[in-house]
Protein backbone atom coordinates (compact mmCIF):
# COMPACT_ATOMS: atom_id res chain seq x y z
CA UNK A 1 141.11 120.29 71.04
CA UNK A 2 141.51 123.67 70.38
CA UNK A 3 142.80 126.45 72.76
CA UNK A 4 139.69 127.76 73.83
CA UNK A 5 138.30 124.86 74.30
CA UNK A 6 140.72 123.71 76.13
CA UNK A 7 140.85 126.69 78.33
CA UNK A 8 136.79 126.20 78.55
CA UNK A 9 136.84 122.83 79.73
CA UNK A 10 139.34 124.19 82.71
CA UNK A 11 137.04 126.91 83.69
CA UNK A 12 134.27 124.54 83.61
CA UNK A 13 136.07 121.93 85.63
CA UNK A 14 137.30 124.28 88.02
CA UNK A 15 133.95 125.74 88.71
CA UNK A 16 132.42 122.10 88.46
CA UNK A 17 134.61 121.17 91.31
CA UNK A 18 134.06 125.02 93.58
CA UNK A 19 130.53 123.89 93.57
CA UNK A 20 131.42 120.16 94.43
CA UNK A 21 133.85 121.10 97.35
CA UNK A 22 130.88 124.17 98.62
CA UNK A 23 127.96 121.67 98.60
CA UNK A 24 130.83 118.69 99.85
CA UNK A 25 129.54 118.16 103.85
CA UNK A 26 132.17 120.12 106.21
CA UNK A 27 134.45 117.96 108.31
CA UNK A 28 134.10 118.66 111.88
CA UNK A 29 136.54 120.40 114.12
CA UNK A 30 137.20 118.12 116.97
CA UNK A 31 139.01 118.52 120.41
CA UNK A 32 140.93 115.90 122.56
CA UNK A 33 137.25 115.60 124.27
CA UNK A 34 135.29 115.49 120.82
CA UNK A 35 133.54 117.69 118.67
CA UNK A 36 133.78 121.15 118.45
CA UNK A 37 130.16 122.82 118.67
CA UNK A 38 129.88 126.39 117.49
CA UNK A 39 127.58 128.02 119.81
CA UNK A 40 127.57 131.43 117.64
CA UNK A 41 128.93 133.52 115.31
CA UNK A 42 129.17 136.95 117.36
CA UNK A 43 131.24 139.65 117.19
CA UNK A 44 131.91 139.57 121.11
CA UNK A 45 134.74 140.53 123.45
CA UNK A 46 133.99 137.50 126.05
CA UNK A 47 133.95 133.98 126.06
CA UNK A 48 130.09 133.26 126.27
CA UNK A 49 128.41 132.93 129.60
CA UNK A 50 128.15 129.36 130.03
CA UNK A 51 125.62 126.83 132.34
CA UNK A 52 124.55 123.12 132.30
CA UNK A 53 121.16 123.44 132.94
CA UNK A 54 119.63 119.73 133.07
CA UNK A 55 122.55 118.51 131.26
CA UNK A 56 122.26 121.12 128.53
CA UNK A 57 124.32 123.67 127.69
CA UNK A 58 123.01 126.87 127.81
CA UNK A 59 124.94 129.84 126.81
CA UNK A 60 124.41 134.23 126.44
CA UNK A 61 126.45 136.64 124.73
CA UNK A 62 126.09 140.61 123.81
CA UNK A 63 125.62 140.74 120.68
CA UNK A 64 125.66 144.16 118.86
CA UNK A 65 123.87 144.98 115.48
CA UNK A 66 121.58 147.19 113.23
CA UNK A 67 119.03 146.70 115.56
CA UNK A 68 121.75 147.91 118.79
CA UNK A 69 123.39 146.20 121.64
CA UNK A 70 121.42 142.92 122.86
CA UNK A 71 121.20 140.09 124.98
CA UNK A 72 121.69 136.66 123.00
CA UNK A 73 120.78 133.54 124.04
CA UNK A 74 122.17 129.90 122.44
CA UNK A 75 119.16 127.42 122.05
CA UNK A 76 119.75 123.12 122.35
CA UNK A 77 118.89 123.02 119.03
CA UNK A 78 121.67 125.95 118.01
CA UNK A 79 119.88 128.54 117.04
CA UNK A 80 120.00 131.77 118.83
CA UNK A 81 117.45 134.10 119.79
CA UNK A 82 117.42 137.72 121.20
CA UNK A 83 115.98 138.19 124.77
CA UNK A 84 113.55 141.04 125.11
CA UNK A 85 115.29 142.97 128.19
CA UNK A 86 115.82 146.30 128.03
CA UNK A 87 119.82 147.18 127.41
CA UNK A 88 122.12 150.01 127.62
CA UNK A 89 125.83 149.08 128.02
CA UNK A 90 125.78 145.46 129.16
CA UNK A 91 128.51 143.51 129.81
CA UNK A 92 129.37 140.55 132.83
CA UNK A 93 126.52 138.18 131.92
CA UNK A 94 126.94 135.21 134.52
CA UNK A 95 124.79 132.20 133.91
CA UNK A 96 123.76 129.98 136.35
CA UNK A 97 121.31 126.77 136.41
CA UNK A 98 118.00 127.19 138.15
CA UNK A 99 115.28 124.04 138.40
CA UNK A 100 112.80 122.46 136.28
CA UNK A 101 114.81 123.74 133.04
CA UNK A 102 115.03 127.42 133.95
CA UNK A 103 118.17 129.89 134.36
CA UNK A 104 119.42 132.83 135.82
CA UNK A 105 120.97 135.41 133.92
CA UNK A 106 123.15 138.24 135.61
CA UNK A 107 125.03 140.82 134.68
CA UNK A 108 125.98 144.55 134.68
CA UNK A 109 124.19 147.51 132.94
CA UNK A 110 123.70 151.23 133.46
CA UNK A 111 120.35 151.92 135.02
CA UNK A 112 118.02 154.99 134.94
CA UNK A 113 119.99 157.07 137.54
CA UNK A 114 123.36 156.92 135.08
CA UNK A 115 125.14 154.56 137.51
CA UNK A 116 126.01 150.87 137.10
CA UNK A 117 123.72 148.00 138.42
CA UNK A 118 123.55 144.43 138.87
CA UNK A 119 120.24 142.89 137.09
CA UNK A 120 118.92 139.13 136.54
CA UNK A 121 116.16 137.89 134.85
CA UNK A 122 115.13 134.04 134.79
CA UNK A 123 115.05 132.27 131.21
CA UNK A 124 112.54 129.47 130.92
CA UNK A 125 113.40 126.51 128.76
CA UNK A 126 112.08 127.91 126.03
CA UNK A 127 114.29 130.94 125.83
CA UNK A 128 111.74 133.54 127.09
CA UNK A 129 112.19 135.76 129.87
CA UNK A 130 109.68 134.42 132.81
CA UNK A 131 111.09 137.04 135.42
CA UNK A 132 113.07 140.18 135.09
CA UNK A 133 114.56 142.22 134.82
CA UNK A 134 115.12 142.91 138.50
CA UNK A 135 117.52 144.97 140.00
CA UNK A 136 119.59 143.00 143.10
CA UNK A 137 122.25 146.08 143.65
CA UNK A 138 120.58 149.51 145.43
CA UNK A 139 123.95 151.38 144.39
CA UNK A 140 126.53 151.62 141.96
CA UNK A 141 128.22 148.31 141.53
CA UNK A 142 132.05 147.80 140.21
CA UNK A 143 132.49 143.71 140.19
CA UNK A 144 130.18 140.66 141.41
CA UNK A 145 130.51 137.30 141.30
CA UNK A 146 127.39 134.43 141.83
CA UNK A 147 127.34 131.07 141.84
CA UNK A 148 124.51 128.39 142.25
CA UNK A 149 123.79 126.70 145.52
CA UNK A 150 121.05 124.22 145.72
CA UNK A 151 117.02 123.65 144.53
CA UNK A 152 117.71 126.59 141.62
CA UNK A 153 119.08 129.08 144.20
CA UNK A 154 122.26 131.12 143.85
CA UNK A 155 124.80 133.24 145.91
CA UNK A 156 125.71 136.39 144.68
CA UNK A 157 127.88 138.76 145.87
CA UNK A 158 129.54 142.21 144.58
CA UNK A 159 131.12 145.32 145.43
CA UNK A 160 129.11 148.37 145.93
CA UNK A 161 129.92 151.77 146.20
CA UNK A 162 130.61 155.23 144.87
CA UNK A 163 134.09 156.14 144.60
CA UNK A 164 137.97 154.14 145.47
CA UNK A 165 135.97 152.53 148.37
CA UNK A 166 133.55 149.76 147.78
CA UNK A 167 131.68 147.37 150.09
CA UNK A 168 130.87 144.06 149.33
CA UNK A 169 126.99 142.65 149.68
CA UNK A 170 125.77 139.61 149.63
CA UNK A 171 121.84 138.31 148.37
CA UNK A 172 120.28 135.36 147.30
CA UNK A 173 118.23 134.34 144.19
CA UNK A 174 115.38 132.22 144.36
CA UNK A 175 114.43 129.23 142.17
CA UNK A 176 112.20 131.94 140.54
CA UNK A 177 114.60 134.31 140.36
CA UNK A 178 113.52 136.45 142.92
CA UNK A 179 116.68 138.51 144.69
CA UNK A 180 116.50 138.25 148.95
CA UNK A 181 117.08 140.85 150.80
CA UNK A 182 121.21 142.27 150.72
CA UNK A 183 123.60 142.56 153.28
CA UNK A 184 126.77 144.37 153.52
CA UNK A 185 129.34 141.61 154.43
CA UNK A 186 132.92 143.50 154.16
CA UNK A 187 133.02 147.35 154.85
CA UNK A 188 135.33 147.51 152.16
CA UNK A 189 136.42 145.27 148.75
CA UNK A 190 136.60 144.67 145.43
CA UNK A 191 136.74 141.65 142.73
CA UNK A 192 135.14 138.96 144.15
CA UNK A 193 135.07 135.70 143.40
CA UNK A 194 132.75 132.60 144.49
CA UNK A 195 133.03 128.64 144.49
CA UNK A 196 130.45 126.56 145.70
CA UNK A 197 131.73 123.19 148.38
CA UNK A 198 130.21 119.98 147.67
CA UNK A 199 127.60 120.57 150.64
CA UNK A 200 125.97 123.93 149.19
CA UNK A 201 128.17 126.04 150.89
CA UNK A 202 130.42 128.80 148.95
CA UNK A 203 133.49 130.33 149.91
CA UNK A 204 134.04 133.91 149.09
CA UNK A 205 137.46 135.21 147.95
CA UNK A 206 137.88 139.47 147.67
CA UNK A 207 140.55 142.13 147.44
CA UNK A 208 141.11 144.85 150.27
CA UNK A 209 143.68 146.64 150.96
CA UNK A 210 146.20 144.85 149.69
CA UNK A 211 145.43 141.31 150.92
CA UNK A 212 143.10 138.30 150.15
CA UNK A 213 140.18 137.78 152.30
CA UNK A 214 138.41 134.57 152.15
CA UNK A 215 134.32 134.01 153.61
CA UNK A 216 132.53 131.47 153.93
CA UNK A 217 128.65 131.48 153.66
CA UNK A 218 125.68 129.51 153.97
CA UNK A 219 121.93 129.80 153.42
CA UNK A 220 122.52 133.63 152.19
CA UNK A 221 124.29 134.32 155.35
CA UNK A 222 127.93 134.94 156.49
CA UNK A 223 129.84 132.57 158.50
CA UNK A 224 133.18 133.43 158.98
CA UNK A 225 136.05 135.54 157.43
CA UNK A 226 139.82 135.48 157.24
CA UNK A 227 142.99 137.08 155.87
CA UNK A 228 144.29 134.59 153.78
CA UNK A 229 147.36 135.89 151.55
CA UNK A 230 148.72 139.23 149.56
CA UNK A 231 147.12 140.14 146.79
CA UNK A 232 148.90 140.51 143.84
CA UNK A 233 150.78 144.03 142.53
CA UNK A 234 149.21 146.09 140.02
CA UNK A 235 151.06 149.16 138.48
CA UNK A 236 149.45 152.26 136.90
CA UNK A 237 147.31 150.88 134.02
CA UNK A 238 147.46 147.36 134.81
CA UNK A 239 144.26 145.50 134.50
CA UNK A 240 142.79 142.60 136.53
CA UNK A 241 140.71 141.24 134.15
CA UNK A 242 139.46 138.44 136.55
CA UNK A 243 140.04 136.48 140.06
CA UNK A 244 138.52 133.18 139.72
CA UNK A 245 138.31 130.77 142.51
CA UNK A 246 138.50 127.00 142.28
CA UNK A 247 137.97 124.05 145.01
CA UNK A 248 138.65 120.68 146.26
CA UNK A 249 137.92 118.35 149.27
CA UNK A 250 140.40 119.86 150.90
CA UNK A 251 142.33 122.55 148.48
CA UNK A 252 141.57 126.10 147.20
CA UNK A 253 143.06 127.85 144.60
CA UNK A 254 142.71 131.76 143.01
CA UNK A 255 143.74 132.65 139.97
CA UNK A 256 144.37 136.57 139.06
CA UNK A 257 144.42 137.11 135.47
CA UNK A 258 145.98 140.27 134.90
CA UNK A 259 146.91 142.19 131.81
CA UNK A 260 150.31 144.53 132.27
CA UNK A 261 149.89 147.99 130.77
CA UNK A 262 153.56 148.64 129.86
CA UNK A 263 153.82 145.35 127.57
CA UNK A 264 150.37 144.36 126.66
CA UNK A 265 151.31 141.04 127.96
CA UNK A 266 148.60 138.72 129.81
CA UNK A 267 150.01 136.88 132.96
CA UNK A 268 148.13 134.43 135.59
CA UNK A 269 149.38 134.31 138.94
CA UNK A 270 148.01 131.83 141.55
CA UNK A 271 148.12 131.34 145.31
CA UNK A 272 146.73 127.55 146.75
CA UNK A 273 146.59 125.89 150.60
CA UNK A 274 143.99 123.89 152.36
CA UNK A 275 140.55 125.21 151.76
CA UNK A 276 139.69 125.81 155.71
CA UNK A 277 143.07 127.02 156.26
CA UNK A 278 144.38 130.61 156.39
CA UNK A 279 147.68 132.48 155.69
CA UNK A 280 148.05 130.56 152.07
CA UNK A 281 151.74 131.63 150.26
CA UNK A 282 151.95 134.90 148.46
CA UNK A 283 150.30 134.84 145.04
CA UNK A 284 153.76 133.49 142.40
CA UNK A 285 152.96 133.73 138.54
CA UNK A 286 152.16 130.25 137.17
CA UNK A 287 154.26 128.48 134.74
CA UNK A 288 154.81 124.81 133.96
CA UNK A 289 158.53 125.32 133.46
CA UNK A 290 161.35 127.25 131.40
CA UNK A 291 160.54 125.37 128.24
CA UNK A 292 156.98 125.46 128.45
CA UNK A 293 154.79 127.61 126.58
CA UNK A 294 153.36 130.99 128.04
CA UNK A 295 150.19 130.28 130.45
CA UNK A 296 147.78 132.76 130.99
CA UNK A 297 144.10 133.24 130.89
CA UNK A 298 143.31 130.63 133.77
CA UNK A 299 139.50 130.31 134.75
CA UNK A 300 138.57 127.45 137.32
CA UNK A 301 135.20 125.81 137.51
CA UNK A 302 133.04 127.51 140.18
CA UNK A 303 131.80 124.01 141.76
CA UNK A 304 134.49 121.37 143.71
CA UNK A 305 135.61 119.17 141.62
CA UNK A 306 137.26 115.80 142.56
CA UNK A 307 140.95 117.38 141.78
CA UNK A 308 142.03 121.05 141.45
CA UNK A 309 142.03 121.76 137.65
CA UNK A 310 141.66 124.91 135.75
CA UNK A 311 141.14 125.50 131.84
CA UNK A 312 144.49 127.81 130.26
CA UNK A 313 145.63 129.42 127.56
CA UNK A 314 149.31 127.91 126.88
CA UNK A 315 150.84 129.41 124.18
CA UNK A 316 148.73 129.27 120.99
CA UNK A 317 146.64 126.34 122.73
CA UNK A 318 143.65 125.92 125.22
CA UNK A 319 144.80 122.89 128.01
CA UNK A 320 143.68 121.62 131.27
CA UNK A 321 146.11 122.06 134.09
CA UNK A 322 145.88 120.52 137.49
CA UNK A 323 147.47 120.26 140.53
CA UNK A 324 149.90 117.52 141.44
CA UNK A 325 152.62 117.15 144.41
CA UNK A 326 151.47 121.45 144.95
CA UNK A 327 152.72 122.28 141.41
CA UNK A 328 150.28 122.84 138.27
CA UNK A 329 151.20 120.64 135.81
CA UNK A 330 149.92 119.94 131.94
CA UNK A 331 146.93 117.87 131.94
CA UNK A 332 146.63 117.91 128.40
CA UNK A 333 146.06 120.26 125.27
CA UNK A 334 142.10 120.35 124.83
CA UNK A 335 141.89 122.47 121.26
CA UNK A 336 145.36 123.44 119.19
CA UNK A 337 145.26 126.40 117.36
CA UNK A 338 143.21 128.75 119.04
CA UNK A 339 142.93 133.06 119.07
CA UNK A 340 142.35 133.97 122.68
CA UNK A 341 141.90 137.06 124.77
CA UNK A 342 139.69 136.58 127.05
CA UNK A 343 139.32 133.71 129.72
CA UNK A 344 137.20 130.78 128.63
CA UNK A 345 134.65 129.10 130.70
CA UNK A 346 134.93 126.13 132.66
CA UNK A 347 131.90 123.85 134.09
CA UNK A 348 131.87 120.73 135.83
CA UNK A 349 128.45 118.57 136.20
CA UNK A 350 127.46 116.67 139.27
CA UNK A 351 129.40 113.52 137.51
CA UNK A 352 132.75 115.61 137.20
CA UNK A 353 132.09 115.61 133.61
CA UNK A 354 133.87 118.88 132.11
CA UNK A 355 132.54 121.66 129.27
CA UNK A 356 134.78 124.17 128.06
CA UNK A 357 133.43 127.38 126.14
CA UNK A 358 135.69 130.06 124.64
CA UNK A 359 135.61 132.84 122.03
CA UNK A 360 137.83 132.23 119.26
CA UNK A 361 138.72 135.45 117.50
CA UNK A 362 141.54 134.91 115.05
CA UNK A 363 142.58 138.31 113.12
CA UNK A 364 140.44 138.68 110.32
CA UNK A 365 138.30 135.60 110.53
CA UNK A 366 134.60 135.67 111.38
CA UNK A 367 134.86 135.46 115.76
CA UNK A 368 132.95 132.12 116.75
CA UNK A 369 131.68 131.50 120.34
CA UNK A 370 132.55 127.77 120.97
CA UNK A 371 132.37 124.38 123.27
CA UNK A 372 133.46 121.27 123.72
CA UNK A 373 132.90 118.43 126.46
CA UNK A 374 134.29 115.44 127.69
């Protein structure tokens, strides 16, 4: 065989097998729980908002094009499609199951008056808006936090307020997304953060002045409140970049996920005692030892769960940890090799059964909004 033949019959077999190993099925990426489902590919700068509504999976994202800044909104058969509401500067989508297949969107977006609002709108199970959307908030909001309760309802709660000092309000959604009246609950606060107990109650965690408060509320109404611990200490430029809240039987846990201006560094720090008790231990940053890898990014499930768990970044991997004889311990690595930022979302069904969502955003790869369940 001549030269260029034999240099022909490489080219050939080379792009031969290029087209073999394009067309070749894909293998799966798979987690200790099972496979990996790409919700999206989105160029986002949160893990998705994530609910199980009826056992599905429903997630939203901004998404940002040609066509602008936009809601987004993952369908069970995974495609996406773009909700017609109204945007400006969006950003703090919450999902939350309703009934009958339905639910609630929240977030935060600048409304007519210049100032930023807390809207919802309630998604049918077709992915169309049926309600919304509606404005809960009657002044400029910094932070909420919601959470649903029972029959499609939902808690919500945020702080309100020009200025240093907010107050914090609390309203109700109905199973057709309609906001109940609000009522200021703290005269001053910020960062919330909401779990709902196993009876349809929710305990509400905030910061003021220093210190932890802790509520608890029922049927859209207040119950009680308590100072429960310190809150943790920001310097100038430090970020909190959440407070998330998580529950037993008998157990609560917060988890402030803060971002230090001077190294860039993320840290979690994490304060736990009996869930009707008060004066828990000052916030300590959480580690599971000298040799362990780096934990940060924490995010608990909003619901009680049989055990306290949370879902972690821990080094270059996304893990369960849990609490055991009042340390946090490994509970195991859930995905290796994973590019996170932000905190990933946590949910836990009726059964206990757990869904993780993140956004994966390795440097210069496509970002990918993804989930995986036991």
């Amino acid at each position: 065989m001549s030269t260029f033949r034999r240099r022909l019959f490489l080219l050939l077999s080379l792009a031969l097998f290029s087209l073999l190993t394009a067309c070749a099925p894909q293998e799966t990426r798979r987690s200790a729980w099972g496979p990996i489902r790409l919700i999206a590919s989105a160029d986002a700068i949160v893990a998705p908002a994530a609910a199980l509504t009826d056992g599905t999976l429903r997630a939203a994202w901004v998404g940002a094009d040609a066509r602008g800044v936009h809601h987004d909104f993952a369908q069970p058969d995974g495609t996406s499609v773009t909700l017609p509401l109204p945007p400006r500067n969006p950003y703090g989508q919450v999902l939350l199951p309703s009934s009958s297949g339905y639910t609630h969107l929240l977030w935060l977006d600048v409304d007519a008056r210049g100032q930023t609002a807390l809207y919802t709108a309630l998604i049918s199970p077709d992915s169309s808006v049926e309600r919304g959307p509606t404005e809960v908030s009657s002044a400029a909001v910094t932070s909420f936090s919601a959470v649903h309760t029972q029959d499609g309802r939902a808690a919500v709660v945020w702080a309100q307020g020009e200025g240093p000092v907010s107050a914090i309000f609390l309203s109700t959604l109905d199973a057709s997304g309609r906001p109940g009246p609000a009522a200021q609950i703290a005269p001053r606060g910020n960062s919330p953060a909401l779990v709902r107990a196993a009876d349809g109650s929710v305990l509400a965690f905030w910061r003021a002045g220093g210190r932890l408060v802790r509520a608890r509320l029922a049927g859209g109404a207040l119950l009680e409140t308590s100072d429960l611990t310190a809150d943790v200490a920001l310097a100038a430029g430090d970020a909190l970049v959440s407070l998330s809240a998580g529950l037993t039987d008998d157990t609560g846990a917060l988890f402030w996920n803060i971002v230090r201006a001077r190294s860039g560094a993320s840290e979690t720090w994490a304060s736990w005692g009996p869930s009707g008790g008060s004066n828990w231990p000052a916030p300590v940053r959480l580690s599971l030892g000298e040799a362990a890898a780096p934990i940060a990014l924490v995010a608990a499930p909003a619901t009680q769960t049989e055990s306290l768990i949370a879902a972690a970044r821990i080094g270059a991997q996304l893990g369960i940890i849990r609490l055991e004889n009042s340390r946090f311990r490994l509970d195991g690595i859930i995905v290796s090799e994973v590019t996170l930022a932000v905190p990933p979302t946590l949910l836990a069904d009726a059964t206990g059964r757990l869904t993780l969502a993140w956004y994966d955003h390795a440097p210069g790869a496509v970002p990918h909004l993804l989930s995986t369940s036991q």
